[in-house]
Protein backbone atom coordinates (compact mmCIF):
# COMPACT_ATOMS: atom_id res chain seq x y z
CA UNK A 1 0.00 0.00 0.00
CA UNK A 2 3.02 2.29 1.00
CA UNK A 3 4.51 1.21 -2.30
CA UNK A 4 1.28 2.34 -4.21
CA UNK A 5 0.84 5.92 -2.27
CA UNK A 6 4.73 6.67 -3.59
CA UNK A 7 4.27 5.40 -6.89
CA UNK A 8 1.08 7.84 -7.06
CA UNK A 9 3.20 10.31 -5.87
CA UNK A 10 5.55 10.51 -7.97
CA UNK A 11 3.73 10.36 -10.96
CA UNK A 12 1.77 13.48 -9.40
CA UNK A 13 5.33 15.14 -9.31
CA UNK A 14 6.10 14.86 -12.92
CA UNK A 15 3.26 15.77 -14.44
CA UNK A 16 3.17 19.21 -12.08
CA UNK A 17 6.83 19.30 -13.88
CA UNK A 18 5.92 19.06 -17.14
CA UNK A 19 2.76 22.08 -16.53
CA UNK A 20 5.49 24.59 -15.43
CA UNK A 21 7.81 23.47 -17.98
CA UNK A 22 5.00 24.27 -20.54
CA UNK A 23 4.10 27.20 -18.88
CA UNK A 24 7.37 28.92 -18.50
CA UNK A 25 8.31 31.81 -19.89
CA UNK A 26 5.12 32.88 -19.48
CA UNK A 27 3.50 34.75 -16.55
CA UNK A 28 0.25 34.45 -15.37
CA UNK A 29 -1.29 37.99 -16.82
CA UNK A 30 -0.42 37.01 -19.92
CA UNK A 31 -3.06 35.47 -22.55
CA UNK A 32 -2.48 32.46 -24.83
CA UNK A 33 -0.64 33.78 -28.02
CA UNK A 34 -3.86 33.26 -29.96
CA UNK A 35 -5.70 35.76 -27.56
CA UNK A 36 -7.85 38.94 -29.02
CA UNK A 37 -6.91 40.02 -25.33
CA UNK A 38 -3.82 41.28 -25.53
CA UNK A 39 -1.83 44.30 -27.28
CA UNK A 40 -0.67 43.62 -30.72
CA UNK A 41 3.15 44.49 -31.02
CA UNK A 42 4.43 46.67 -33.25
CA UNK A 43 7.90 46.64 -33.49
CA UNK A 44 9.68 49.23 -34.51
CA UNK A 45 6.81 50.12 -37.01
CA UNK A 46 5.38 51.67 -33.16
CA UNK A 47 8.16 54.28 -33.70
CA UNK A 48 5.92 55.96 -36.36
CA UNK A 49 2.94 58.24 -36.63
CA UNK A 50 2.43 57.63 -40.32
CA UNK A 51 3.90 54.33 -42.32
CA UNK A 52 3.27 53.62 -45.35
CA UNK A 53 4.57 51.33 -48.14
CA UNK A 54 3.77 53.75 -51.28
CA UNK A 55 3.85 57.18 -50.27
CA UNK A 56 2.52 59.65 -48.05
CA UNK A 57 1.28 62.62 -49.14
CA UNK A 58 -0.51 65.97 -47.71
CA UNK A 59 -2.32 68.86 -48.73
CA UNK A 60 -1.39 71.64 -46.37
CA UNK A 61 -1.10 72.74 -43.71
CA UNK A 62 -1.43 69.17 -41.86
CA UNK A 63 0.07 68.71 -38.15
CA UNK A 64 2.10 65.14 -37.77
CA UNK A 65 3.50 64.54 -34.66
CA UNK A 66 5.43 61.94 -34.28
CA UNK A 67 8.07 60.24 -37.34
CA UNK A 68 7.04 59.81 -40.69
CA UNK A 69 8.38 56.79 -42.73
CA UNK A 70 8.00 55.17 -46.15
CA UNK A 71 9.48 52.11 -47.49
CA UNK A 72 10.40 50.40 -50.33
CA UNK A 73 9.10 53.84 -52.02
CA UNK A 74 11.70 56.65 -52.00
CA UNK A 75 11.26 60.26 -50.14
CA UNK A 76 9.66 61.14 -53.66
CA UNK A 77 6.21 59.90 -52.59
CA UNK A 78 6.46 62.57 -49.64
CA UNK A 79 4.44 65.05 -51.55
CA UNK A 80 2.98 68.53 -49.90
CA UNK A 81 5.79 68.63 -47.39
CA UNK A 82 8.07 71.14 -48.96
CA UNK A 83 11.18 69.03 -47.03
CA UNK A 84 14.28 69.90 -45.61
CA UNK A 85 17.28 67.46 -45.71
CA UNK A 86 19.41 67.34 -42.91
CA UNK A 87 22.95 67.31 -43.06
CA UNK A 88 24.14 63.85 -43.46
CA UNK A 89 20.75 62.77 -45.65
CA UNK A 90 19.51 60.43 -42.94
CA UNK A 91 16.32 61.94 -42.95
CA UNK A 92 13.94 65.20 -43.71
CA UNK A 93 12.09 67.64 -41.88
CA UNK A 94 8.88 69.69 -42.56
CA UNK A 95 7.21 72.13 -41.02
CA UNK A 96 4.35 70.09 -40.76
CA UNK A 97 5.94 67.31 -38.84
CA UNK A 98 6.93 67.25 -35.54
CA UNK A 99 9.48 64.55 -35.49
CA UNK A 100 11.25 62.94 -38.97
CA UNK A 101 10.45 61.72 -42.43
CA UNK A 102 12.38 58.82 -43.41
CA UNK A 103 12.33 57.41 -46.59
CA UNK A 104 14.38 54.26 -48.36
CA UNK A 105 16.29 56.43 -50.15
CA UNK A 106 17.86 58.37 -47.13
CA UNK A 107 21.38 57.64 -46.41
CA UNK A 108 22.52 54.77 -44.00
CA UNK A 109 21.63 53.15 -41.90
CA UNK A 110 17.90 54.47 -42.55
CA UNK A 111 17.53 52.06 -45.49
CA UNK A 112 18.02 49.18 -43.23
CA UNK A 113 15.74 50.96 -40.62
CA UNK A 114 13.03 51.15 -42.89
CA UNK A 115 13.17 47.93 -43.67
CA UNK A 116 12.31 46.29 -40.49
CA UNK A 117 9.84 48.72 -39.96
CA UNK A 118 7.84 47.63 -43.02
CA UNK A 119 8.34 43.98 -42.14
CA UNK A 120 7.13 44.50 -38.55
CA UNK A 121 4.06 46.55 -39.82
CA UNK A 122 3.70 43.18 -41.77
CA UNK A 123 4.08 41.08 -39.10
CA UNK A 124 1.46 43.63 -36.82
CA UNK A 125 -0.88 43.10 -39.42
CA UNK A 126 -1.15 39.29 -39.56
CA UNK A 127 -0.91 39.25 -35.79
CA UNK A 128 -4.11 41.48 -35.77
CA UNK A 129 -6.11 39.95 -38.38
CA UNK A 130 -5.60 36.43 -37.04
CA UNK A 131 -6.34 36.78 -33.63
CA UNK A 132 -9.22 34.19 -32.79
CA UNK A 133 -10.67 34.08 -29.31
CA UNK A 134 -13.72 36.54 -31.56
CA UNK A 135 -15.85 38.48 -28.14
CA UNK A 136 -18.23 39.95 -30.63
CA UNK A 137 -18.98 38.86 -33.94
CA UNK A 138 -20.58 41.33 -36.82
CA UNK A 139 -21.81 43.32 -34.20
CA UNK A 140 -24.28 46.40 -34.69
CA UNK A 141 -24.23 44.67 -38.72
CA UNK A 142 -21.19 47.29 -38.78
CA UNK A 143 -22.07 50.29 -38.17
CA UNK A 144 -21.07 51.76 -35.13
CA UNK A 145 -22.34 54.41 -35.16
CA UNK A 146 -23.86 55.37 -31.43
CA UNK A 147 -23.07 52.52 -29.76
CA UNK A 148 -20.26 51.61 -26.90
CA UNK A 149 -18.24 49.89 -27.86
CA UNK A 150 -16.46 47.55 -24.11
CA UNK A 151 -13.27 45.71 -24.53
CA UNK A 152 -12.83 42.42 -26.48
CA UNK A 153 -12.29 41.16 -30.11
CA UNK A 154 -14.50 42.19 -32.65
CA UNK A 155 -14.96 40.57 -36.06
CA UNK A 156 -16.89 42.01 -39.18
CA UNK A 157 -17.43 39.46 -42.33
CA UNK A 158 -17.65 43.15 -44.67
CA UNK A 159 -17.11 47.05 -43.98
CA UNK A 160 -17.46 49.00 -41.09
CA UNK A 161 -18.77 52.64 -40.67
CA UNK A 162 -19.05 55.07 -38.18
CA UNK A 163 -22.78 57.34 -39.00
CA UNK A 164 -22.86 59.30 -35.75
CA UNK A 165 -20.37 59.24 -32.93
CA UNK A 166 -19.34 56.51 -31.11
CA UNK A 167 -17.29 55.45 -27.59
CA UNK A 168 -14.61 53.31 -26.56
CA UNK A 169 -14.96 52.87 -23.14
CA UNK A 170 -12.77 50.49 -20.60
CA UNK A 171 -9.65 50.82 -18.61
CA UNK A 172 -5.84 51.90 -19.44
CA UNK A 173 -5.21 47.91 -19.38
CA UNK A 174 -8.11 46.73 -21.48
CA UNK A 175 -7.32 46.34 -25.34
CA UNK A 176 -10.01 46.37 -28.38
CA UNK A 177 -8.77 45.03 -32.03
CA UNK A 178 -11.61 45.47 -34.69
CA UNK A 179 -10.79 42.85 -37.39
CA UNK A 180 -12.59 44.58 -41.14
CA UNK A 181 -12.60 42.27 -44.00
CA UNK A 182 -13.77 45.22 -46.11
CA UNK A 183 -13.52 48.76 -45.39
CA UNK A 184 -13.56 51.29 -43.03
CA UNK A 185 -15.25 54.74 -43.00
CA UNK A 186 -16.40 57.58 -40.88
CA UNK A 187 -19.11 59.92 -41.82
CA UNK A 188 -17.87 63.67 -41.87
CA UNK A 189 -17.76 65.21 -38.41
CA UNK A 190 -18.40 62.19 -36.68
CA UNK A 191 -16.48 61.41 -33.47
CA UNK A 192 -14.88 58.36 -31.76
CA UNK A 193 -14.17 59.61 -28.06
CA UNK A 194 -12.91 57.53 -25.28
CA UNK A 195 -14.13 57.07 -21.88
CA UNK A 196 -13.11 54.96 -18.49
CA UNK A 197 -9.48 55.77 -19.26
CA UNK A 198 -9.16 53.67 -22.45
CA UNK A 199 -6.28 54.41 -24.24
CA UNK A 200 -6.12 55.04 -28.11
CA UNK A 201 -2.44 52.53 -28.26
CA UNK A 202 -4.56 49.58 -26.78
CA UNK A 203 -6.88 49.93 -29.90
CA UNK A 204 -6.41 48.16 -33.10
CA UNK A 205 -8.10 48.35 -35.96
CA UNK A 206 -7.25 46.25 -38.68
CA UNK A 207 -8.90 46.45 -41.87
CA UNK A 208 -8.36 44.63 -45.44
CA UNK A 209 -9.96 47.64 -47.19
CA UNK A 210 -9.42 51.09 -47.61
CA UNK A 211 -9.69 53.46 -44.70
CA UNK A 212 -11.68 56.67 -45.44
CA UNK A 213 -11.94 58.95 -42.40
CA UNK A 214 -14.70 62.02 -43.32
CA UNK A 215 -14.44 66.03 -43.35
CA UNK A 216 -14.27 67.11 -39.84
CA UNK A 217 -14.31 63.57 -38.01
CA UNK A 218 -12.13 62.54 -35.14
CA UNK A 219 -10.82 58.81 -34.43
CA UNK A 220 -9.19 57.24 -32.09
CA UNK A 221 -6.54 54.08 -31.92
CA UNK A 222 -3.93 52.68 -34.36
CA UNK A 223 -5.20 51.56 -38.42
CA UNK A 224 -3.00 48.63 -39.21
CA UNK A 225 -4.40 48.96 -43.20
CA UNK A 226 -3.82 46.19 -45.92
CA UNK A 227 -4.21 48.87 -48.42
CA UNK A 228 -4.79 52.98 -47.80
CA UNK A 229 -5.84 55.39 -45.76
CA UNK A 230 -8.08 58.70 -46.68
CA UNK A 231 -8.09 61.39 -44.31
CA UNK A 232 -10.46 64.00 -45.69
CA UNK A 233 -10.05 68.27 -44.71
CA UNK A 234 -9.67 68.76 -41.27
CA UNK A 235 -9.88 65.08 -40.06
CA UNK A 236 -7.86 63.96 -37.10
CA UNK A 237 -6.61 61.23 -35.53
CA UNK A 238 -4.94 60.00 -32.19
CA UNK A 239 -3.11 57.15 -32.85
CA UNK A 240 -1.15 55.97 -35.52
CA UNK A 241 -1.66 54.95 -39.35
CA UNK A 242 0.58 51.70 -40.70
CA UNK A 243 -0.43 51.14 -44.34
CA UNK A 244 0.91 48.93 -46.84
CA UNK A 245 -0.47 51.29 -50.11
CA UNK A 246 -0.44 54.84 -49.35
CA UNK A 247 -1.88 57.47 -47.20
CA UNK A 248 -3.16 60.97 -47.89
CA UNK A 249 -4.03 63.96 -45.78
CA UNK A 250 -5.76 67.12 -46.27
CA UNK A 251 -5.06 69.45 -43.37
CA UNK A 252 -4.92 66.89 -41.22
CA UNK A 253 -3.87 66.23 -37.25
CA UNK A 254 -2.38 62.69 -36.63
CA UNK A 255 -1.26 62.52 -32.92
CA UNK A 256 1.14 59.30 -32.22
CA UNK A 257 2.32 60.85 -28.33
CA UNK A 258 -0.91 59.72 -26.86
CA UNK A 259 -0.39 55.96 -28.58
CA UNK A 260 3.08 55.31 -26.55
């Protein structure tokens, strides 16, 4: 019987082994990699404002603060920003940007930086759009227009718009990722406010389409875009806008300090 209990045991002891060795590396806050409940990293493409794979261009005056970056596309496709090379060709200014334009073209080592930027956007992207533990699914048919919107994963089948205002409401540790098969758009001088202390860097919106943002509107969170992003005359934005076509601006604000 003695025999039996230490057999038992033992066996006991192993398997509790083999749970932590599974399990390490990993604390217990943390979600299951396949979680919609956790940030989405960025990489280095999180040291942007505005990236972009074919240009970025603006029709003034816009206000940018935070880096501007495009990649493979040269500092060509920065159109409207009347630049200023620095010395050494590493990067541009503008008087519409608060913080740098970088472009492949610049001189070393921004090539290389550019590069992983791109490919971490890339990464972003997929981590975003294939999240699966889905909270919500098609929810208000999407349009989200009036509604509040609590933490979790949402998933939308087709586009997304935003009629009348909307709000993101939850805690500084909650996280929202809006996965858009189609497209995303805002009516003109709608807004997207926060409430509860959410925070626009813990929102994700991920969209296959193209992103159209109306006359007027305000939006909040970061647009991980397959393709572009619109931002029509006196739009704003806090967040950040990582694009793998191109986006445009027409007097514009896009605010990245409030997504660090």
């Amino acid at each position: 019987m003695a025999r039996a209990s230490s057999t038992t045991a033992t066996i006991a002891f192993v398997l509790l082994a083999l749970v932590a060795t599974a399990t390490a590396g990993r604390t217990l806050s943390e979600s299951p990699p396949d979680s919609g409940r956790h940030s989405v990293p960025l990489g280095t493409a999180g040291d942007f404002a505005i990236l972009a794979k074919a240009g970025v261009s603006t029709v003034p005056t816009s206000v940018i603060t935070g880096d501007v970056g495009v990649s493979p596309i040269d500092q060509a496709a920065l159109t409207g920003f009347a630049l200023k090379l620095n010395s050494d060709n590493v990067y541009t200014e503008s008087d519409q940007v608060v913080g740098k334009l970088y472009a492949a073209d610049n001189a070393s080592p921004t090539p290389v930086k550019m590069t992983a930027a791109i490919g971490d956007m890339e990464i972003a992207y997929s981590d975003a759009a294939g999240r699966l533990d889905v909270d919500f699914t098609e929810y208000g048919s999407g349009e989200l227009g009036g509604k509040t919107l609590v933490p979790g994963l949402y998933k939308f089948a087709t586009d997304v718009a935003i009629f009348t205002d909307c709000t993101i409401s939850g805690s500084a540790t909650d996280t929202w990722i809006f996965q858009i098969a189609g497209k995303l758009s805002t009516a003109a001088n709608v807004r997207v406010t926060l409430a509860g202390g959410a925070l626009a860097k813990n929102i994700v919106w991920v969209v296959a389409g193209a992103s159209t943002f109306g006359a007027g509107s305000h939006f909040e969170g970061i647009i991980l875009g397959a393709t572009s992003a619109d931002f029509v005359t006196g739009s704003s934005i806090n967040g950040r806008v990582l694009v793998q076509t191109a986006v445009t601006l027409q007097s514009t604000t896009v605010n990245s300090a409030v997504a660090n």
